[in-house]
N, C-alpha and C. Protein backbone atom coordinates (compact mmCIF):
# COMPACT_ATOMS: atom_id res chain seq x y z
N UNK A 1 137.03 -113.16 -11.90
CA UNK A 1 137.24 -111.91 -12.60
C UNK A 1 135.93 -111.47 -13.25
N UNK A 2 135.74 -110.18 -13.15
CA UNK A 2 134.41 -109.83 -13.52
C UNK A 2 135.13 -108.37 -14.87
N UNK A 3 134.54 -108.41 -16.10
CA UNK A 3 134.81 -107.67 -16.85
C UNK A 3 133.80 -107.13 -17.49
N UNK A 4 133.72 -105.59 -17.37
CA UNK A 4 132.68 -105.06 -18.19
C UNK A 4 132.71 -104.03 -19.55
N UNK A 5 131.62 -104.49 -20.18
CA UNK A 5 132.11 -103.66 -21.44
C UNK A 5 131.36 -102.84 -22.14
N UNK A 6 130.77 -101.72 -22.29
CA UNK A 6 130.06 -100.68 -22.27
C UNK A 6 130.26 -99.87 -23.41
N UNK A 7 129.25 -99.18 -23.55
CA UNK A 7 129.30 -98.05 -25.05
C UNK A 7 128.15 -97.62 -25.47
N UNK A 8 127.62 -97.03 -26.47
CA UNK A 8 125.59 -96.61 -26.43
C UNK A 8 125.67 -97.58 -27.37
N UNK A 9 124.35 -97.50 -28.16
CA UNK A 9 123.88 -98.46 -29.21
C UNK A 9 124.84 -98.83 -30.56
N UNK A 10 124.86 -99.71 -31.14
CA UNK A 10 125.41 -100.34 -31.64
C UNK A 10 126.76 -100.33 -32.36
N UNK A 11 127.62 -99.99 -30.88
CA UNK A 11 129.37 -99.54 -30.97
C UNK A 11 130.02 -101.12 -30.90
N UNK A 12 128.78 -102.48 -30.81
CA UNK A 12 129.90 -104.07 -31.04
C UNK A 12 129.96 -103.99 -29.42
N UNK A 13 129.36 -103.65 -28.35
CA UNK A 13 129.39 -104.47 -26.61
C UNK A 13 128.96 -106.28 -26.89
N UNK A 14 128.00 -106.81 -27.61
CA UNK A 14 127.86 -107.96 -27.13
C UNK A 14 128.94 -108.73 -27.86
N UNK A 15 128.93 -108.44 -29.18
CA UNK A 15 130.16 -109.09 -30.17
C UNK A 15 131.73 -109.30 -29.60
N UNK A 16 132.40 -108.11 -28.96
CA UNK A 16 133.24 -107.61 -28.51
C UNK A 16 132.99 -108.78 -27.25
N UNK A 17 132.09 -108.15 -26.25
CA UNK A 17 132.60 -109.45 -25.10
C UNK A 17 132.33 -110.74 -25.34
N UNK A 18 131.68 -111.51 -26.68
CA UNK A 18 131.73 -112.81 -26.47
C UNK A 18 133.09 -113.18 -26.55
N UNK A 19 134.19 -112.13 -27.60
CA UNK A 19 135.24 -112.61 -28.00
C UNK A 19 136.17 -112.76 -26.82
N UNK A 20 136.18 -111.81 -26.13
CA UNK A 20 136.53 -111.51 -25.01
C UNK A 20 136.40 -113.14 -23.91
N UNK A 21 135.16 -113.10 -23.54
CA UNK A 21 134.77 -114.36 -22.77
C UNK A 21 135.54 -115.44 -23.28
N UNK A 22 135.25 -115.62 -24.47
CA UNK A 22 135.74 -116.73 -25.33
C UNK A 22 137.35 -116.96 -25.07
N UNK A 23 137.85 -115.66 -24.89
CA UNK A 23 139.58 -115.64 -24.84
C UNK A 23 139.99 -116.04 -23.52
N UNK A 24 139.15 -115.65 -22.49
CA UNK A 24 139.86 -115.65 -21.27
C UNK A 24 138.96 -116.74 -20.36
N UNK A 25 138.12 -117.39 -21.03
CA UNK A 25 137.88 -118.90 -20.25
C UNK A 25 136.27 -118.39 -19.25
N UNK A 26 135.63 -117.38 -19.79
CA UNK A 26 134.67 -116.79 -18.62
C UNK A 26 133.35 -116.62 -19.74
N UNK A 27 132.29 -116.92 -18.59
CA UNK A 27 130.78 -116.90 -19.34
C UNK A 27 130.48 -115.46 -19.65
N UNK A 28 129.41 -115.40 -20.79
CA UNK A 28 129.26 -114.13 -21.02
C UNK A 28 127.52 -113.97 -20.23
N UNK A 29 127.59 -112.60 -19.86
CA UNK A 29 126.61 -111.82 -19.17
C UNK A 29 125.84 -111.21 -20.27
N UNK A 30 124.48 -111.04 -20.99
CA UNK A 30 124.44 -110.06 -21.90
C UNK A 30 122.82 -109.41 -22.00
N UNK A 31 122.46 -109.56 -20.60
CA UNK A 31 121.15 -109.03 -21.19
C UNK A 31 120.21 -107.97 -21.70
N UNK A 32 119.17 -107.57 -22.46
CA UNK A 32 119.14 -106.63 -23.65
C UNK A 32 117.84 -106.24 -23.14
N UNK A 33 117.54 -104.47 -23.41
CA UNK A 33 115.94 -104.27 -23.27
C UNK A 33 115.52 -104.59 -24.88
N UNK A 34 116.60 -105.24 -25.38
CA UNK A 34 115.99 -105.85 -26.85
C UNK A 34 114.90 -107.22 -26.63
N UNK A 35 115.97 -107.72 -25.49
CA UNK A 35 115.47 -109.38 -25.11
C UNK A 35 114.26 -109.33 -24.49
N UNK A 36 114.21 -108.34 -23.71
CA UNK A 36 112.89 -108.40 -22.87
C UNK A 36 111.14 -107.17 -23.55
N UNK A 37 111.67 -106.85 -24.72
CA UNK A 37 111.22 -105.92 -25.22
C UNK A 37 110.28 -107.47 -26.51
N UNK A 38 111.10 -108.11 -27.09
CA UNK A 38 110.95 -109.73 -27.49
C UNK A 38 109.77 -110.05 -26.74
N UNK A 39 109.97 -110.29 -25.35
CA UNK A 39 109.35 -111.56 -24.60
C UNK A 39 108.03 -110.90 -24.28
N UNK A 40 107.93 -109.31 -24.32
CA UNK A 40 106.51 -108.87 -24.06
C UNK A 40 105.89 -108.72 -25.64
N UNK A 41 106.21 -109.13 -26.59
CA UNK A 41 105.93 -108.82 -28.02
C UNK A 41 105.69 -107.32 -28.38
N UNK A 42 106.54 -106.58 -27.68
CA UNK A 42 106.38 -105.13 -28.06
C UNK A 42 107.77 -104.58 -28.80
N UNK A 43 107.75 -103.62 -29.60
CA UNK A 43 109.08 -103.03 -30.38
C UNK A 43 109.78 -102.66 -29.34
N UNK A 44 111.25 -102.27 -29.27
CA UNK A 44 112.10 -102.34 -28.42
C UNK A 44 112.07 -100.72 -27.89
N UNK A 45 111.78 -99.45 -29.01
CA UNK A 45 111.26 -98.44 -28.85
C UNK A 45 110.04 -98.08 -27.78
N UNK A 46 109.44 -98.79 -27.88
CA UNK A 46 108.05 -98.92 -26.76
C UNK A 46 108.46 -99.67 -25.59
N UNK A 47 109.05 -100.14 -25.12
CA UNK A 47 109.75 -101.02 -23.86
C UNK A 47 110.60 -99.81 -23.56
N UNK A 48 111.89 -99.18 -23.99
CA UNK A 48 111.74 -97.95 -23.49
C UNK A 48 111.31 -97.02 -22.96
N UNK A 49 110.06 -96.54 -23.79
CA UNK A 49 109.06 -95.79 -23.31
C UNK A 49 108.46 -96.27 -21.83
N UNK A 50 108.20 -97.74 -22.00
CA UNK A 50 107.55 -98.06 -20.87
C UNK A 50 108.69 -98.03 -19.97
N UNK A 51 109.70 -97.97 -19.87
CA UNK A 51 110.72 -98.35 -18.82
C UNK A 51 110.78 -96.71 -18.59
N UNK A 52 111.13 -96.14 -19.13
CA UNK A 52 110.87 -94.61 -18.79
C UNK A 52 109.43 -94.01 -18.22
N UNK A 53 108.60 -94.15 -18.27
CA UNK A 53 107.16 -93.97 -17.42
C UNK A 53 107.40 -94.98 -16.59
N UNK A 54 107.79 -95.99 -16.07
CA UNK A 54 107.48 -96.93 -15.02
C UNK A 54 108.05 -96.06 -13.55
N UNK A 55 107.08 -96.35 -12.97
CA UNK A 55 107.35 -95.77 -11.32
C UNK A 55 108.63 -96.02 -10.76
N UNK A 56 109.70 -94.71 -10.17
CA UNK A 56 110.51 -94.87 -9.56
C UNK A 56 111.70 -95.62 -10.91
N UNK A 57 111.79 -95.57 -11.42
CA UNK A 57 112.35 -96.66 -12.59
C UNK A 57 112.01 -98.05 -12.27
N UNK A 58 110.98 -98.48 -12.13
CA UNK A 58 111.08 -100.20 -11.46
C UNK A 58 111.71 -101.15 -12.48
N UNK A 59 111.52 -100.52 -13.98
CA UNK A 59 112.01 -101.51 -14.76
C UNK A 59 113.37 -101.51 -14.94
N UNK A 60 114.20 -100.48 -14.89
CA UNK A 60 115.24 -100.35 -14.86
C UNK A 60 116.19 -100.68 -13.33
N UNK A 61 115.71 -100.74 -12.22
CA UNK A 61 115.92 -101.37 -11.10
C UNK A 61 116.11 -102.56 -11.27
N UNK A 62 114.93 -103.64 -11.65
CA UNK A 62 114.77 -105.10 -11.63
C UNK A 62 115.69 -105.58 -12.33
N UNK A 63 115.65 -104.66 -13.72
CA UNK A 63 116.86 -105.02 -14.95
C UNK A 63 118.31 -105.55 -14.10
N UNK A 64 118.34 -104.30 -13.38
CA UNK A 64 120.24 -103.91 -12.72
C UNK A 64 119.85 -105.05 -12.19
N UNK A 65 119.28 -105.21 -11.13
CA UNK A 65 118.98 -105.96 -9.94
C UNK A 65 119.28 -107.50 -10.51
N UNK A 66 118.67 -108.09 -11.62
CA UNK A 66 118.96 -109.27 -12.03
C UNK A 66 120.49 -109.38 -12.78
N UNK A 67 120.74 -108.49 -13.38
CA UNK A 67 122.45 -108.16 -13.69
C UNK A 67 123.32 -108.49 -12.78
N UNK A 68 122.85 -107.78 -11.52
CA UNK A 68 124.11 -107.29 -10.31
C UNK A 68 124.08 -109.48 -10.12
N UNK A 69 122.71 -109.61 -10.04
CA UNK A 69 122.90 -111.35 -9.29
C UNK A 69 123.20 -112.18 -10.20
N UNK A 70 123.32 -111.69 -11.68
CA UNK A 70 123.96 -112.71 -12.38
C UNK A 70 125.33 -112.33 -12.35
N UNK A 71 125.78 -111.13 -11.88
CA UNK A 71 127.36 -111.22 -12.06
C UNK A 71 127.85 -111.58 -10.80
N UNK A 72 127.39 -111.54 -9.64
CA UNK A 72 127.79 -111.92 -8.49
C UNK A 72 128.50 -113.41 -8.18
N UNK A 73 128.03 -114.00 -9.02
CA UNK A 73 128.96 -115.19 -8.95
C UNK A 73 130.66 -115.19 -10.03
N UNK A 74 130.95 -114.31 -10.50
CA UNK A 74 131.86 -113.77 -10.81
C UNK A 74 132.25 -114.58 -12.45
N UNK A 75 133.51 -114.36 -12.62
CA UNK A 75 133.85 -115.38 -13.97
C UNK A 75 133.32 -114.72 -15.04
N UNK A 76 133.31 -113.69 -15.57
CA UNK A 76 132.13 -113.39 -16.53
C UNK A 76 132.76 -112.37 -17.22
N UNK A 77 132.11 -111.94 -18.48
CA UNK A 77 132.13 -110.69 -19.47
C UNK A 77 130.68 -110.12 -19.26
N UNK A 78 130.84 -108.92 -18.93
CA UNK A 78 129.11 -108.04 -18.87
C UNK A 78 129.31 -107.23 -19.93
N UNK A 79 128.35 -107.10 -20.68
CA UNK A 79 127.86 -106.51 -22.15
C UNK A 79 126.77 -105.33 -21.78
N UNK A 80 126.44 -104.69 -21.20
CA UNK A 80 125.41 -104.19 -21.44
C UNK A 80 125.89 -102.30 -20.83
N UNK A 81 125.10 -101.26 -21.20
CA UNK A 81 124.91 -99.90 -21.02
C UNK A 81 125.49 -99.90 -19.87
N UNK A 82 124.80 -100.11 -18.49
CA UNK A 82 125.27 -99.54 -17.47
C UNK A 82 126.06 -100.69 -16.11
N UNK A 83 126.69 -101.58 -16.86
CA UNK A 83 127.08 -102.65 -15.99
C UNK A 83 128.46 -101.95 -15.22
N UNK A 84 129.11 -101.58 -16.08
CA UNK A 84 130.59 -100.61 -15.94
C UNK A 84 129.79 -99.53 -14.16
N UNK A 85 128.65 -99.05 -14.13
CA UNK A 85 128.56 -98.33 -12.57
C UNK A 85 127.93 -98.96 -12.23
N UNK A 86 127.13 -100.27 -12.65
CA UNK A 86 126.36 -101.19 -11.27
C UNK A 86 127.06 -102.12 -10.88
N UNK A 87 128.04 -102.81 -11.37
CA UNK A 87 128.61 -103.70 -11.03
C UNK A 87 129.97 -103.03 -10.15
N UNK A 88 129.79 -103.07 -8.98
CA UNK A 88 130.56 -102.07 -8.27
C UNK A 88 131.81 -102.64 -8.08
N UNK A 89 131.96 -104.13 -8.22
CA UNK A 89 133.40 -105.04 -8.09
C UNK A 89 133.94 -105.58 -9.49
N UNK A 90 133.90 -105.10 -10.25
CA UNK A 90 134.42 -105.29 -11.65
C UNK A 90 135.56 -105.13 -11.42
N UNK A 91 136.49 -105.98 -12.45
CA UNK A 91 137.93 -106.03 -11.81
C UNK A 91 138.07 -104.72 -12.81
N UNK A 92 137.48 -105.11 -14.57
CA UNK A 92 138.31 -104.36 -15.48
C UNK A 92 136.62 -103.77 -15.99
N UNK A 93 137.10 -102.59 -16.75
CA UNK A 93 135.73 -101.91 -17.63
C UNK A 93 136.24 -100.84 -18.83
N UNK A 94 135.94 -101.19 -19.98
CA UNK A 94 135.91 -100.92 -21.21
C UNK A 94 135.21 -99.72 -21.76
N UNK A 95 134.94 -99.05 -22.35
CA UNK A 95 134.02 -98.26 -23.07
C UNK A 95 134.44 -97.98 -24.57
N UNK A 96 133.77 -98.69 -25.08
CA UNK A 96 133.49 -98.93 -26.90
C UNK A 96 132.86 -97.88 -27.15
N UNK A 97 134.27 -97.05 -28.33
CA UNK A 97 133.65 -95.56 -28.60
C UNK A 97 133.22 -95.81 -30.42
N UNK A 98 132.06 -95.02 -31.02
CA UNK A 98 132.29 -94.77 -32.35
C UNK A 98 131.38 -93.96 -32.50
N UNK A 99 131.52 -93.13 -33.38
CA UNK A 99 130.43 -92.35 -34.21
C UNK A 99 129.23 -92.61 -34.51
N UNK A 100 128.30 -91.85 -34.36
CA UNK A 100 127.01 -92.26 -34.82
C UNK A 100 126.69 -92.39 -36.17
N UNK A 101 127.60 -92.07 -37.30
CA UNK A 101 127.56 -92.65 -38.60
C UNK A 101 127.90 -94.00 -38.45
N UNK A 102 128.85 -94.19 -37.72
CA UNK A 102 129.60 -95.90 -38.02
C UNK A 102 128.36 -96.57 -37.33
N UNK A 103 127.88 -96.51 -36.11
CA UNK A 103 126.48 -97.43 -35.17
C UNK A 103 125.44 -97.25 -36.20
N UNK A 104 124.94 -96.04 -36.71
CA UNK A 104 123.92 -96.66 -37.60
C UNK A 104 124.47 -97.32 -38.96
N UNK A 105 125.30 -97.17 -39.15
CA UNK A 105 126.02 -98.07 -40.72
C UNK A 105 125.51 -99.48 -39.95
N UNK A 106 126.36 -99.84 -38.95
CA UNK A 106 126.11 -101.61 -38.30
C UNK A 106 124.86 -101.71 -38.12
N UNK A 107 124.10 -100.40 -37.46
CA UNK A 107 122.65 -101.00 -37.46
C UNK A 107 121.47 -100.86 -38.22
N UNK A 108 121.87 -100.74 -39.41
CA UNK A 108 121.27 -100.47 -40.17
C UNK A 108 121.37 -102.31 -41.36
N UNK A 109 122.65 -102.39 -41.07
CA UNK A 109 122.94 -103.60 -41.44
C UNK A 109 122.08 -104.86 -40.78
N UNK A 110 122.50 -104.55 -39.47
CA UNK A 110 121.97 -105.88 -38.67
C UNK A 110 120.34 -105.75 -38.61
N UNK A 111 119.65 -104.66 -39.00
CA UNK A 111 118.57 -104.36 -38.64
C UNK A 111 117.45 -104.68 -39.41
N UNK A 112 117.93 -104.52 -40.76
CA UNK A 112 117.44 -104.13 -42.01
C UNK A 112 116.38 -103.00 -42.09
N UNK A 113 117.30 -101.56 -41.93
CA UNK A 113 116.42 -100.36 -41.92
C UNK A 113 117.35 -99.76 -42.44
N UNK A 114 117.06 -98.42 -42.99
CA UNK A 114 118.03 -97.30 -44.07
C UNK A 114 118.52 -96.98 -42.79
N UNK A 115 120.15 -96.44 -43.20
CA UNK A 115 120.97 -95.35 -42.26
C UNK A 115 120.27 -94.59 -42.12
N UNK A 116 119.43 -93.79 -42.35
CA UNK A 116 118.39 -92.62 -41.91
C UNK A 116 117.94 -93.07 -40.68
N UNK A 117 117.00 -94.06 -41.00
CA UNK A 117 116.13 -94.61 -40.09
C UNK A 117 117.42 -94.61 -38.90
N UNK A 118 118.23 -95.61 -39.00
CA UNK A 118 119.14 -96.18 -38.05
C UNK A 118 119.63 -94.36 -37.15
N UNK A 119 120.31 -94.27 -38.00
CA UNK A 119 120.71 -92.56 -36.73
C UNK A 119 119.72 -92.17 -36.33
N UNK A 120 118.38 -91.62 -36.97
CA UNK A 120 116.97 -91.31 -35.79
C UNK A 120 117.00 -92.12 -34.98
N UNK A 121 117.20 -93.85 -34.83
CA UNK A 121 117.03 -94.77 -33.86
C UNK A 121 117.70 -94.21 -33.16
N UNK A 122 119.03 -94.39 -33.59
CA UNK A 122 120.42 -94.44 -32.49
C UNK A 122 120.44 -92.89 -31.67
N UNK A 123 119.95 -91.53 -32.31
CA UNK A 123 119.95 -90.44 -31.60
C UNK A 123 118.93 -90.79 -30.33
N UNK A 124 117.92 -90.97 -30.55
CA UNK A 124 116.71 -90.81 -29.61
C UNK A 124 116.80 -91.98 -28.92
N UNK A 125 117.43 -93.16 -29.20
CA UNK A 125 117.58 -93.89 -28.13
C UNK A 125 118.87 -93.97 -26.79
N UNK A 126 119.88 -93.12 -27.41
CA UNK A 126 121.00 -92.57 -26.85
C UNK A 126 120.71 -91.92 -25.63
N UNK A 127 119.73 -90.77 -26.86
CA UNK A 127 119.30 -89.98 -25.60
C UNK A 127 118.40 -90.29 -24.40
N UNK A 128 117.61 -91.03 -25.02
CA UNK A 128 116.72 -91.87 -23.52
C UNK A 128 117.49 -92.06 -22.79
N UNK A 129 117.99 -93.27 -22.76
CA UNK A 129 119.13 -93.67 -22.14
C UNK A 129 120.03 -92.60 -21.06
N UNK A 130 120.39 -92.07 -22.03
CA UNK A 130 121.55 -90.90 -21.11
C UNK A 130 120.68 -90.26 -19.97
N UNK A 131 119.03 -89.74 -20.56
CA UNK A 131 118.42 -88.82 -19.56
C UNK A 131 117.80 -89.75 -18.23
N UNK A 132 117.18 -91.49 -18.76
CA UNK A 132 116.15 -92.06 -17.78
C UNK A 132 117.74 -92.41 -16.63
N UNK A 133 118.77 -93.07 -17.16
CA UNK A 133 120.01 -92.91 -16.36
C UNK A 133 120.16 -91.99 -15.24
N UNK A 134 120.13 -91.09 -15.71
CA UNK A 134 120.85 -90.06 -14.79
C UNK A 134 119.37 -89.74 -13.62
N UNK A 135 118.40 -89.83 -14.26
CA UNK A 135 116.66 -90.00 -13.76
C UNK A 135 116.62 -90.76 -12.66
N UNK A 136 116.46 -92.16 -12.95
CA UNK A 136 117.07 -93.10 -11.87
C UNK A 136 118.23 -93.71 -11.09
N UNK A 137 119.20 -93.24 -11.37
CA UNK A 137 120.60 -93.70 -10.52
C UNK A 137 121.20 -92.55 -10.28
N UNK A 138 120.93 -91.55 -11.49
CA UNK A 138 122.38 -90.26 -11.19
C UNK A 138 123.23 -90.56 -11.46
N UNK A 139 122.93 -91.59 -12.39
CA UNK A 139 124.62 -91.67 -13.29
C UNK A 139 124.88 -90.93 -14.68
N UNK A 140 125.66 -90.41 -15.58
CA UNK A 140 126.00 -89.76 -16.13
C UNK A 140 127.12 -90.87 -17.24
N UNK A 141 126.25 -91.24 -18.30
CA UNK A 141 126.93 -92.40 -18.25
C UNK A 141 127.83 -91.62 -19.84
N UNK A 142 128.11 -90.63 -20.21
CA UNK A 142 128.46 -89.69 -21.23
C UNK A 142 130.21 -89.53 -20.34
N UNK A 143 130.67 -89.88 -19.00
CA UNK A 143 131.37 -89.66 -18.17
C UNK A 143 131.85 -90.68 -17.97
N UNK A 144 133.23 -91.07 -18.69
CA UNK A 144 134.12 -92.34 -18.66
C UNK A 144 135.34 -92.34 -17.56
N UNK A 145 135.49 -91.70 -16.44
CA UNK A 145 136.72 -91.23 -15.67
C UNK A 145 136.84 -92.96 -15.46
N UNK A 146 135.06 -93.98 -15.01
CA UNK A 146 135.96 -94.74 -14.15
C UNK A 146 136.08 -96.09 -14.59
N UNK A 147 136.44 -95.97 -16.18
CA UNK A 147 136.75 -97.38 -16.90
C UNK A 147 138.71 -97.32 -17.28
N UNK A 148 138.90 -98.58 -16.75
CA UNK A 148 140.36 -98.71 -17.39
C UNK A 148 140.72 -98.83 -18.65
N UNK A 149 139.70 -98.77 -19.74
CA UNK A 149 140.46 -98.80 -21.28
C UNK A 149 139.13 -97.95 -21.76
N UNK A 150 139.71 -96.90 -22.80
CA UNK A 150 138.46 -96.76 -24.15
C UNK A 150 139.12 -96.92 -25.39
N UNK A 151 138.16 -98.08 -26.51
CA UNK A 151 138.56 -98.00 -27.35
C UNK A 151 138.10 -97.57 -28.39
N UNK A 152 138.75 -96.75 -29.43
CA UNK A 152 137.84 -96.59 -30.79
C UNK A 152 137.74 -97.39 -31.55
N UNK A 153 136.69 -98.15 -31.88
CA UNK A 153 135.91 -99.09 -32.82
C UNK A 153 135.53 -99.32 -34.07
N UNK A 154 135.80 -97.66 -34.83
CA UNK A 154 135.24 -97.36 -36.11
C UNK A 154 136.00 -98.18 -36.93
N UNK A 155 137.84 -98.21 -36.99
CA UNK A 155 138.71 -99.09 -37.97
C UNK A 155 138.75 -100.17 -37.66
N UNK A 156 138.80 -101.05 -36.66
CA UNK A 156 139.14 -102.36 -36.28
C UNK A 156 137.92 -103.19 -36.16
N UNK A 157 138.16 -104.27 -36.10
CA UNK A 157 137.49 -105.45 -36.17
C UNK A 157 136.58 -105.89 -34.22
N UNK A 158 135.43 -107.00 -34.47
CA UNK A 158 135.43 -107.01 -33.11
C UNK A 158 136.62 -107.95 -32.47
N UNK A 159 137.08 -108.80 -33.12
CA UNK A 159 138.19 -109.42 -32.79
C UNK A 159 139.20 -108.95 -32.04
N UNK A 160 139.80 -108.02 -33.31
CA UNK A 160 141.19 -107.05 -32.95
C UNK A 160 140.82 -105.92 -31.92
N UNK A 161 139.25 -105.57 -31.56
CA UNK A 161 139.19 -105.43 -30.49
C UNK A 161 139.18 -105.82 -29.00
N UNK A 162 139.11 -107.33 -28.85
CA UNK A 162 139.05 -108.18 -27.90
C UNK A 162 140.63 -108.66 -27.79
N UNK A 163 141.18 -108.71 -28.76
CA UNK A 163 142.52 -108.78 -28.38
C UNK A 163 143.12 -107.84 -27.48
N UNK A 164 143.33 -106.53 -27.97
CA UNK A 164 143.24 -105.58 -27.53
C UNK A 164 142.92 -105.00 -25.74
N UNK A 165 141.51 -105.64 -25.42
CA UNK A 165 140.74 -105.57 -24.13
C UNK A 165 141.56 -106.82 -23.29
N UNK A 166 142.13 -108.18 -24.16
CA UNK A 166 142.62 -109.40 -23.07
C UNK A 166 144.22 -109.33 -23.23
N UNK A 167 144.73 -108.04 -23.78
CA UNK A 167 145.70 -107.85 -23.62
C UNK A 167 146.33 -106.91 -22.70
N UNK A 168 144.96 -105.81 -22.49
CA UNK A 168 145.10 -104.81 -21.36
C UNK A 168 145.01 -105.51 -19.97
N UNK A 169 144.30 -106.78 -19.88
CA UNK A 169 143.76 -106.78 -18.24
C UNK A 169 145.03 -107.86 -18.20
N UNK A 170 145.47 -108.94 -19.30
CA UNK A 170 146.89 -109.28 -18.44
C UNK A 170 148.01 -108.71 -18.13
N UNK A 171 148.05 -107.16 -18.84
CA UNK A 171 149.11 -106.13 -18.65
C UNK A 171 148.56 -105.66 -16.81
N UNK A 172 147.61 -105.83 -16.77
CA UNK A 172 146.86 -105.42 -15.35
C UNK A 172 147.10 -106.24 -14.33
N UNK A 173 146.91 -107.52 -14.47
CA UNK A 173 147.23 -108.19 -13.63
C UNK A 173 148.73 -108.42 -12.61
């Protein structure tokens, strides 16, 4: 079973599917242009940038490309932006909705930067996102027709959200 779980910046995707994984016996998938933004010692803002100037999207290719082969062996929770349209055999797919007051409240928390700061983050990185997307794949990722659950995130817990998500896919099964 392959499950994916999707939403823009900091709507609870990795939190949400560990609980998830954790419930239904499957490894979690989760990789971040945070993680790889880390490993070149550059801010995660500038790894963007560079992934957006890179030719053809190469960085955003390689990204999917190592995604698609870590989910290919199946068993898994995928966490990340655009796994829900690359992962073309996903049994189930999610989309974690909230406000951009509530994502910068959390990321402002987890971050240690003012809510100011955090919504400038969260606007302009949204928007990258939405435009280098549609840039390199033609996906439209603002366009949820082809996930089986959306949930709103703002009142509930990540828990009572994962309940929620492993209660829909055994109603599915």
């Amino acid at each position: 079973m392959i499950i994916c779980v999707g939403g823009f910046t900091a709507c609870g995707k990795n939190t949400v599917g560990k609980y998830v994984a954790e419930a239904l016996g499957l490894r979690i998938v989760d990789p971040t242009f945070k993680d790889l933004a880390a490993l070149e010692g550059i801010p995660l803002m500038e790894f963007q940038k560079k992934a957006a100037e890179s030719k053809n999207g190469e960085i955003d290719r390689k990204f999917d490309d190592e995604l698609r082969r870590q989910a290919s062996a199946g068993n898994c929770v995928i966490t990340t932006w655009l796994a829900p349209w690359m992962v073309k055999n996903a049994d189930f797919r999610v989309w974690l909705v909230a406000s951009e007051k509530v994502r910068a409240k959390r990321l402002a928390g987890r971050e240690g930067m003012s809510e100011e700061e955090a919504i400038a983050h969260i606007k302009k990185r949204d928007a990258d996102n939405i435009a280098r997307y549609k840039k390199v794949y033609g996906i439209d990722i603002t366009k949820h027709e082809i996930f089986d659950l959306q949930i709103n995130v703002e009142k509930i817990g990540a828990k009572e959200v994962a309940e929620k998500i492993v209660k829909a896919i055994k109603e599915k099964q």
